[in-house]
Protein backbone atom coordinates (compact mmCIF):
# COMPACT_ATOMS: atom_id res chain seq x y z
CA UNK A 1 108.49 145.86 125.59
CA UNK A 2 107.94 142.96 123.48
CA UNK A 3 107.14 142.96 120.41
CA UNK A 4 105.77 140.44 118.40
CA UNK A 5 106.67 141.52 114.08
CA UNK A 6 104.35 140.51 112.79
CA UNK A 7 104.36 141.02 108.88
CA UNK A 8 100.48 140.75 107.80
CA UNK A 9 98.95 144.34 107.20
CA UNK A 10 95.33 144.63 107.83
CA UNK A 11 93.14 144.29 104.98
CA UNK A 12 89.35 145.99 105.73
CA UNK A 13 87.94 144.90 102.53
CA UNK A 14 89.19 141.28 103.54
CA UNK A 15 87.51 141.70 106.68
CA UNK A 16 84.40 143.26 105.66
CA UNK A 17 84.01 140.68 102.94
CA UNK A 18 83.96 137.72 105.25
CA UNK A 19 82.08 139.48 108.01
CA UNK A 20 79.14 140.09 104.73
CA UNK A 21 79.37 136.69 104.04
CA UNK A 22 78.68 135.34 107.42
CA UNK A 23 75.74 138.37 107.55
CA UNK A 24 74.14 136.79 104.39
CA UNK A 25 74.71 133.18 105.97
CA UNK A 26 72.17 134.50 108.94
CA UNK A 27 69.88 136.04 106.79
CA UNK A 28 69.39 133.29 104.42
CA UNK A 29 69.06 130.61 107.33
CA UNK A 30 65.41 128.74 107.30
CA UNK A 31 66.09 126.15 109.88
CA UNK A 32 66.89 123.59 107.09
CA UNK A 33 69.76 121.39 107.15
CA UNK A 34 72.83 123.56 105.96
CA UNK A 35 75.39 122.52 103.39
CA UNK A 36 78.32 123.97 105.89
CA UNK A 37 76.99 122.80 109.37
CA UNK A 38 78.92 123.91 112.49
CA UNK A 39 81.14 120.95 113.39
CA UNK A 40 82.72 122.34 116.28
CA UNK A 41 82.40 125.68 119.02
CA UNK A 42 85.06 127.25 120.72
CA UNK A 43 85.12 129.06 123.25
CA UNK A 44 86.27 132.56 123.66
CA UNK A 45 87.87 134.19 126.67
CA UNK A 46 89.22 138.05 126.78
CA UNK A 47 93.01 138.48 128.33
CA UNK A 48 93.70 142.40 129.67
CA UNK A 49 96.70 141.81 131.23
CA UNK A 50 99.29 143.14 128.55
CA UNK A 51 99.36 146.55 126.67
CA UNK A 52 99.56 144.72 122.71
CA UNK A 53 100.78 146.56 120.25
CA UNK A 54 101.33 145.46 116.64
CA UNK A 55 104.65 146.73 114.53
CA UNK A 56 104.11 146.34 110.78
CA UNK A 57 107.18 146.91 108.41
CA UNK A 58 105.23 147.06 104.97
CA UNK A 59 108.78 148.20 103.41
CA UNK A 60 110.69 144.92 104.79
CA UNK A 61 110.19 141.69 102.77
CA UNK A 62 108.52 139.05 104.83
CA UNK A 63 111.80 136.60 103.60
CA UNK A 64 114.27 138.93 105.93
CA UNK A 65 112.48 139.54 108.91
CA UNK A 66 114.32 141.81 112.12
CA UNK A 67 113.88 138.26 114.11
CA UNK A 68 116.85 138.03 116.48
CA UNK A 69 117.79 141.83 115.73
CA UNK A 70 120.58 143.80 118.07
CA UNK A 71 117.86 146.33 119.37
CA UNK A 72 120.39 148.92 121.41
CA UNK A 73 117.67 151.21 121.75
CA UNK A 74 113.36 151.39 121.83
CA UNK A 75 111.55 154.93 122.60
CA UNK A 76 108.34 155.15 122.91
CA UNK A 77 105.70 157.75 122.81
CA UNK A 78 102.60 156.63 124.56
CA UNK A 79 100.03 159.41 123.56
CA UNK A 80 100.74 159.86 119.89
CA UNK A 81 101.58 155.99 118.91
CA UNK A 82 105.31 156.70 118.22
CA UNK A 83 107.49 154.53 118.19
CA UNK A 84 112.06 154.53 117.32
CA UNK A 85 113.86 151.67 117.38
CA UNK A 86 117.91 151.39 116.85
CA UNK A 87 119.50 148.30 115.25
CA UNK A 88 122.98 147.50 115.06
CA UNK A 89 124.21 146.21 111.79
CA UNK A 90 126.54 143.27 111.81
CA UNK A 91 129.51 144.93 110.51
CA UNK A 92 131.56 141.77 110.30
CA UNK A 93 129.23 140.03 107.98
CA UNK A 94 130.50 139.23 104.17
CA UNK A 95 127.71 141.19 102.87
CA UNK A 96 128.96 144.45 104.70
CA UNK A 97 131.06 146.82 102.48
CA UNK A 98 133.53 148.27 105.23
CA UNK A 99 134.62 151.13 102.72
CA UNK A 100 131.00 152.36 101.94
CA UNK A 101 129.97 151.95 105.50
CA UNK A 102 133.38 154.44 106.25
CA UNK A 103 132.69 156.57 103.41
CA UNK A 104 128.90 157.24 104.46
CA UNK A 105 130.23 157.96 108.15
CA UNK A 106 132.45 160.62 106.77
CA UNK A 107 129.91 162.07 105.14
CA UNK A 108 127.27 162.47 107.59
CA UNK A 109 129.46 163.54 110.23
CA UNK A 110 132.75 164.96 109.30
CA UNK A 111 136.66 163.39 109.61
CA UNK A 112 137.16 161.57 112.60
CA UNK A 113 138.65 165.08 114.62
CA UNK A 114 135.54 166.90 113.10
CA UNK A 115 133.20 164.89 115.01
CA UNK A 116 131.05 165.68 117.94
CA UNK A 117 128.33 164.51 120.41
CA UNK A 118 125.50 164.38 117.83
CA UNK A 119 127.08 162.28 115.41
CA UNK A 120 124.91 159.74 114.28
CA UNK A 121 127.83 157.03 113.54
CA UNK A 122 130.64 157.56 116.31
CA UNK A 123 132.19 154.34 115.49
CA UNK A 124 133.09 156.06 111.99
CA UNK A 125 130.80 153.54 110.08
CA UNK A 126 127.49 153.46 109.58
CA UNK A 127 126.70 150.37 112.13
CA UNK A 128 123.01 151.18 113.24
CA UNK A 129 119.93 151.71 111.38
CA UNK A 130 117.19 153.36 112.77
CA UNK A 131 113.43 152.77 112.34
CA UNK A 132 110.81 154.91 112.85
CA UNK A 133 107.04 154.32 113.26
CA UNK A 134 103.20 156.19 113.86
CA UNK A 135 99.89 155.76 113.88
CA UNK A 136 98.61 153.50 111.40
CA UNK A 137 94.70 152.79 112.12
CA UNK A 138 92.74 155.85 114.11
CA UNK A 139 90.61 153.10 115.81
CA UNK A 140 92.66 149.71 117.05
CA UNK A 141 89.84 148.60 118.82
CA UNK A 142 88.87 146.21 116.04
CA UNK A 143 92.12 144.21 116.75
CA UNK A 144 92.73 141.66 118.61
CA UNK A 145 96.02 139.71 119.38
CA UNK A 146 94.66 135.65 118.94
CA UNK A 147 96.39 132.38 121.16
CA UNK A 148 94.78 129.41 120.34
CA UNK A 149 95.86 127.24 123.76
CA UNK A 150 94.03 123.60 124.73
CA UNK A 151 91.57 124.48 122.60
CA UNK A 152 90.38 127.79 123.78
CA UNK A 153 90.87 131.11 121.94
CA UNK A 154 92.30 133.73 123.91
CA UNK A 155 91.83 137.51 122.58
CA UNK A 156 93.65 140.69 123.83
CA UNK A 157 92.60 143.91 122.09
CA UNK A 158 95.31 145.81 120.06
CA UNK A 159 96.08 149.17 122.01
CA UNK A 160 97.66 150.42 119.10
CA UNK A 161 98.89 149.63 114.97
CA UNK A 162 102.26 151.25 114.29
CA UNK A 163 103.49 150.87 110.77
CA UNK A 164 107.74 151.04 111.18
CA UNK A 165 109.99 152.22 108.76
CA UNK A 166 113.44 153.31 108.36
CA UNK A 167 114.77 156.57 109.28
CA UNK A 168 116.67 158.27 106.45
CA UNK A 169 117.09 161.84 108.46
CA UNK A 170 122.00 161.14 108.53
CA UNK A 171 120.79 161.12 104.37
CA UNK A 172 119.58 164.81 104.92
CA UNK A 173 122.21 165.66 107.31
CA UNK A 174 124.86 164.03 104.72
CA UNK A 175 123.27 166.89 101.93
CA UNK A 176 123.72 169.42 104.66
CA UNK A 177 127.25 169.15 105.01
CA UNK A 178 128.20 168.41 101.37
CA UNK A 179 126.37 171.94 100.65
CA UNK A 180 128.50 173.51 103.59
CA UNK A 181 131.30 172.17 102.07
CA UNK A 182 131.19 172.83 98.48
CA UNK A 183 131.30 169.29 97.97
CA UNK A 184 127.34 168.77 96.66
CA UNK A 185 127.36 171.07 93.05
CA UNK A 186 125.44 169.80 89.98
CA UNK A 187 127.04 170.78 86.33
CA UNK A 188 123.24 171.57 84.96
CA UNK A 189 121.93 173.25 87.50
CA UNK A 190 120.87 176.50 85.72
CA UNK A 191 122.88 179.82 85.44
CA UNK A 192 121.52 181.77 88.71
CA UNK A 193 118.61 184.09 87.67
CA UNK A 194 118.89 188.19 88.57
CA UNK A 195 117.12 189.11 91.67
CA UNK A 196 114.19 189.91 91.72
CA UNK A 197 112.76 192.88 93.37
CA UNK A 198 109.47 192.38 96.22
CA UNK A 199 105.95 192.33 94.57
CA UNK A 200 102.48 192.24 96.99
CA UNK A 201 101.42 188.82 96.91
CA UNK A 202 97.33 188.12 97.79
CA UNK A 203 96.64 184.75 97.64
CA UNK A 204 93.79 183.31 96.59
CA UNK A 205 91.39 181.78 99.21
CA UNK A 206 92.45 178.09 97.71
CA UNK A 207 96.18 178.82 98.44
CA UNK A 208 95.05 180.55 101.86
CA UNK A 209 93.40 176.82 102.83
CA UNK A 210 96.29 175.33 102.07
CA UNK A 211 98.80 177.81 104.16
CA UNK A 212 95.86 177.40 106.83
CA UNK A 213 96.29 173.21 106.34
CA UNK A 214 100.54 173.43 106.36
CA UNK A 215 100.07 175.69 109.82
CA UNK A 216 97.74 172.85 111.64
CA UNK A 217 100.29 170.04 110.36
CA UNK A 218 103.22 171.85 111.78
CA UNK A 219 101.42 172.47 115.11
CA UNK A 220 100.64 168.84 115.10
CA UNK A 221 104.35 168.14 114.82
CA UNK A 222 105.19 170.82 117.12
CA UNK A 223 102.71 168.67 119.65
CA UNK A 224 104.05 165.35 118.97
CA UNK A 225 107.54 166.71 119.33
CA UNK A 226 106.28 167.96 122.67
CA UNK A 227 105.81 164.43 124.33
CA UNK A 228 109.10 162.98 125.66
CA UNK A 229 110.18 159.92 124.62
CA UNK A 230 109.96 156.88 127.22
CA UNK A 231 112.74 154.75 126.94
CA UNK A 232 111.73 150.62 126.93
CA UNK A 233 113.78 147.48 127.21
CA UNK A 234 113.31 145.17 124.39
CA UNK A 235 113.20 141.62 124.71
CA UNK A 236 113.54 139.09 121.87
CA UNK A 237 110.29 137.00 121.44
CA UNK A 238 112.21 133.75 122.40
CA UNK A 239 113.92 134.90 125.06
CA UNK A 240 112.98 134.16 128.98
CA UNK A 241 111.41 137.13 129.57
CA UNK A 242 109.40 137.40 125.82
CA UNK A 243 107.87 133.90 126.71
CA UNK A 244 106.89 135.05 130.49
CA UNK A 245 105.32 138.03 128.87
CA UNK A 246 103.48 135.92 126.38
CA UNK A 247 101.87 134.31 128.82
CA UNK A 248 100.03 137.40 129.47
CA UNK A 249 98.09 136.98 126.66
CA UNK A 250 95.98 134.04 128.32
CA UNK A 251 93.40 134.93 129.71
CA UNK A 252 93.42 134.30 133.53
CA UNK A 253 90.11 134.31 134.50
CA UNK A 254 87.97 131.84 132.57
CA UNK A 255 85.35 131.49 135.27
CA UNK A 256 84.04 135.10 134.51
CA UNK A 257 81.62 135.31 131.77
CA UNK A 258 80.79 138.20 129.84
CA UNK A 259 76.76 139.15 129.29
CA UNK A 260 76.28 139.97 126.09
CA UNK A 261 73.21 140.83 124.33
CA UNK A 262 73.78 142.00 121.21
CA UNK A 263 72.40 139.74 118.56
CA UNK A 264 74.83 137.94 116.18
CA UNK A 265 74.27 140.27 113.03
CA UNK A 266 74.83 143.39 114.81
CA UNK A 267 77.75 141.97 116.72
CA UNK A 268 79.26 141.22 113.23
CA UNK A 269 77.95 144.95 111.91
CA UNK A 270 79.89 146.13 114.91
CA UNK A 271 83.48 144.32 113.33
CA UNK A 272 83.08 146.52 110.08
């Protein structure tokens, strides 16, 4: 799979604004001369040779992007937009504390002889971070990848926006075990309260929606979690095989033209 990372989250209102600008140029037009007259047309062609997804990290600040990243793994779920991504951390770089990295190991999965199969660190540091990401947009079909090539614009429409961030589940796991332990006890936390004995509970038909709204979210989750995960190969954007897939983003047809007959204000309606 490759993956362009790209940064820039989609702004409607940006959109909308400019499309209702060039809506009031069309209305407003008289045939006179025009203070902004077109000085140049390009032409358009459609590419559909590459499934495009854009990955948005709105938690990741554009200065440090995951360009060049040790991807060891990419899973994919095709039917629900999911996307999890592992990446190794450099644990020889300066800026990595060896001791915390240890100490965070230990506590997510146990001493070194305490440690099984589904440890998340099995080195016995934390060395991989793990990103997760879903469905951003309902509708992608507004998208479009853009290569501007010898003049030409070349468009491929965005299968899917998947807005990535990281994974914080070994944090969870870490709680888990320090309650198992007796390690994870807070001095005022309150004196425990006598039990109480079973009371009839009716709940109101506000609290009944909600039960009724936490019952369809966990069978969507049940659903999702249903779908395996496909795994991918990732390929860095400069590499051989990122540039040969780039290329599918040309279109490679540009004898074929498309008959269209909407007029220009509704096509620009339709971008909304």
């Amino acid at each position: 799979m490759d993956t362009d990372m790209d940064h820039n989250s989609l702004d409607k209102d940006d959109i909308n604004n400019s499309v209702n600008k060039i809506i009031d140029n069309l209305e407003n037009d008289s045939g006179e001369e025009d203070d902004n007259p077109i000085v140049e047309r390009i032409p358009v062609f459609t590419a559909n040779s590459l499934n495009a997804f854009l990955l948005q990290y709105p938690v990741r600040p554009a200065t440090m992007p995951y360009d060049g990243a040790q991807v060891q793994k990419l899973l994919f779920r095709p039917n629900h937009n999911q996307v999890e991504m592992h990446i190794g951390l450099d644990t020889n770089n300066d800026n990595y504390d060896e001791s915390q990295g240890e100490q965070i190991a230990l506590n997510v999965d146990g001493a070194k002889g305490d440690r099984n199969s589904d440890a998340v660190f099995k080195s016995g540091k934390m060395d991989v971070q793990v990103l997760n990401g879903g469905k951003a947009v309902e509708d992608s079909r507004k998208y479009a990848v853009g290569v501007f090539k010898d003049n030409k614009l070349h468009l491929t429409q965005v299968k899917g926006v998947i807005t990535m961030r990281p994974n914080l589940g070994y944090l969870d796991k870490s709680d888990k075990r320090a309650k198992i332990e007796g390690r994870l006890t807070d001095p005022d936390d309150p004196e425990p309260e006598p039990k109480l004995e079973a009371v009839t509970v009716k709940f109101s038909k506000g609290e009944a929606e909600k039960q009724r709204k936490e019952k369809s979210y966990q069978s969507i989750k049940s659903k999702e979690q249903e779908e395996p995960w496909i795994n991918l190969r990732f390929n860095q954007m400069k590499s051989a095989r990122g540039q040969d897939e780039r290329q599918n983003l040309i279109c490679d047809d540009m004898d074929k033209k498309l008959q269209v007959d909407t007029q220009p204000k509704q096509y620009l309606n339709k971008l909304k």
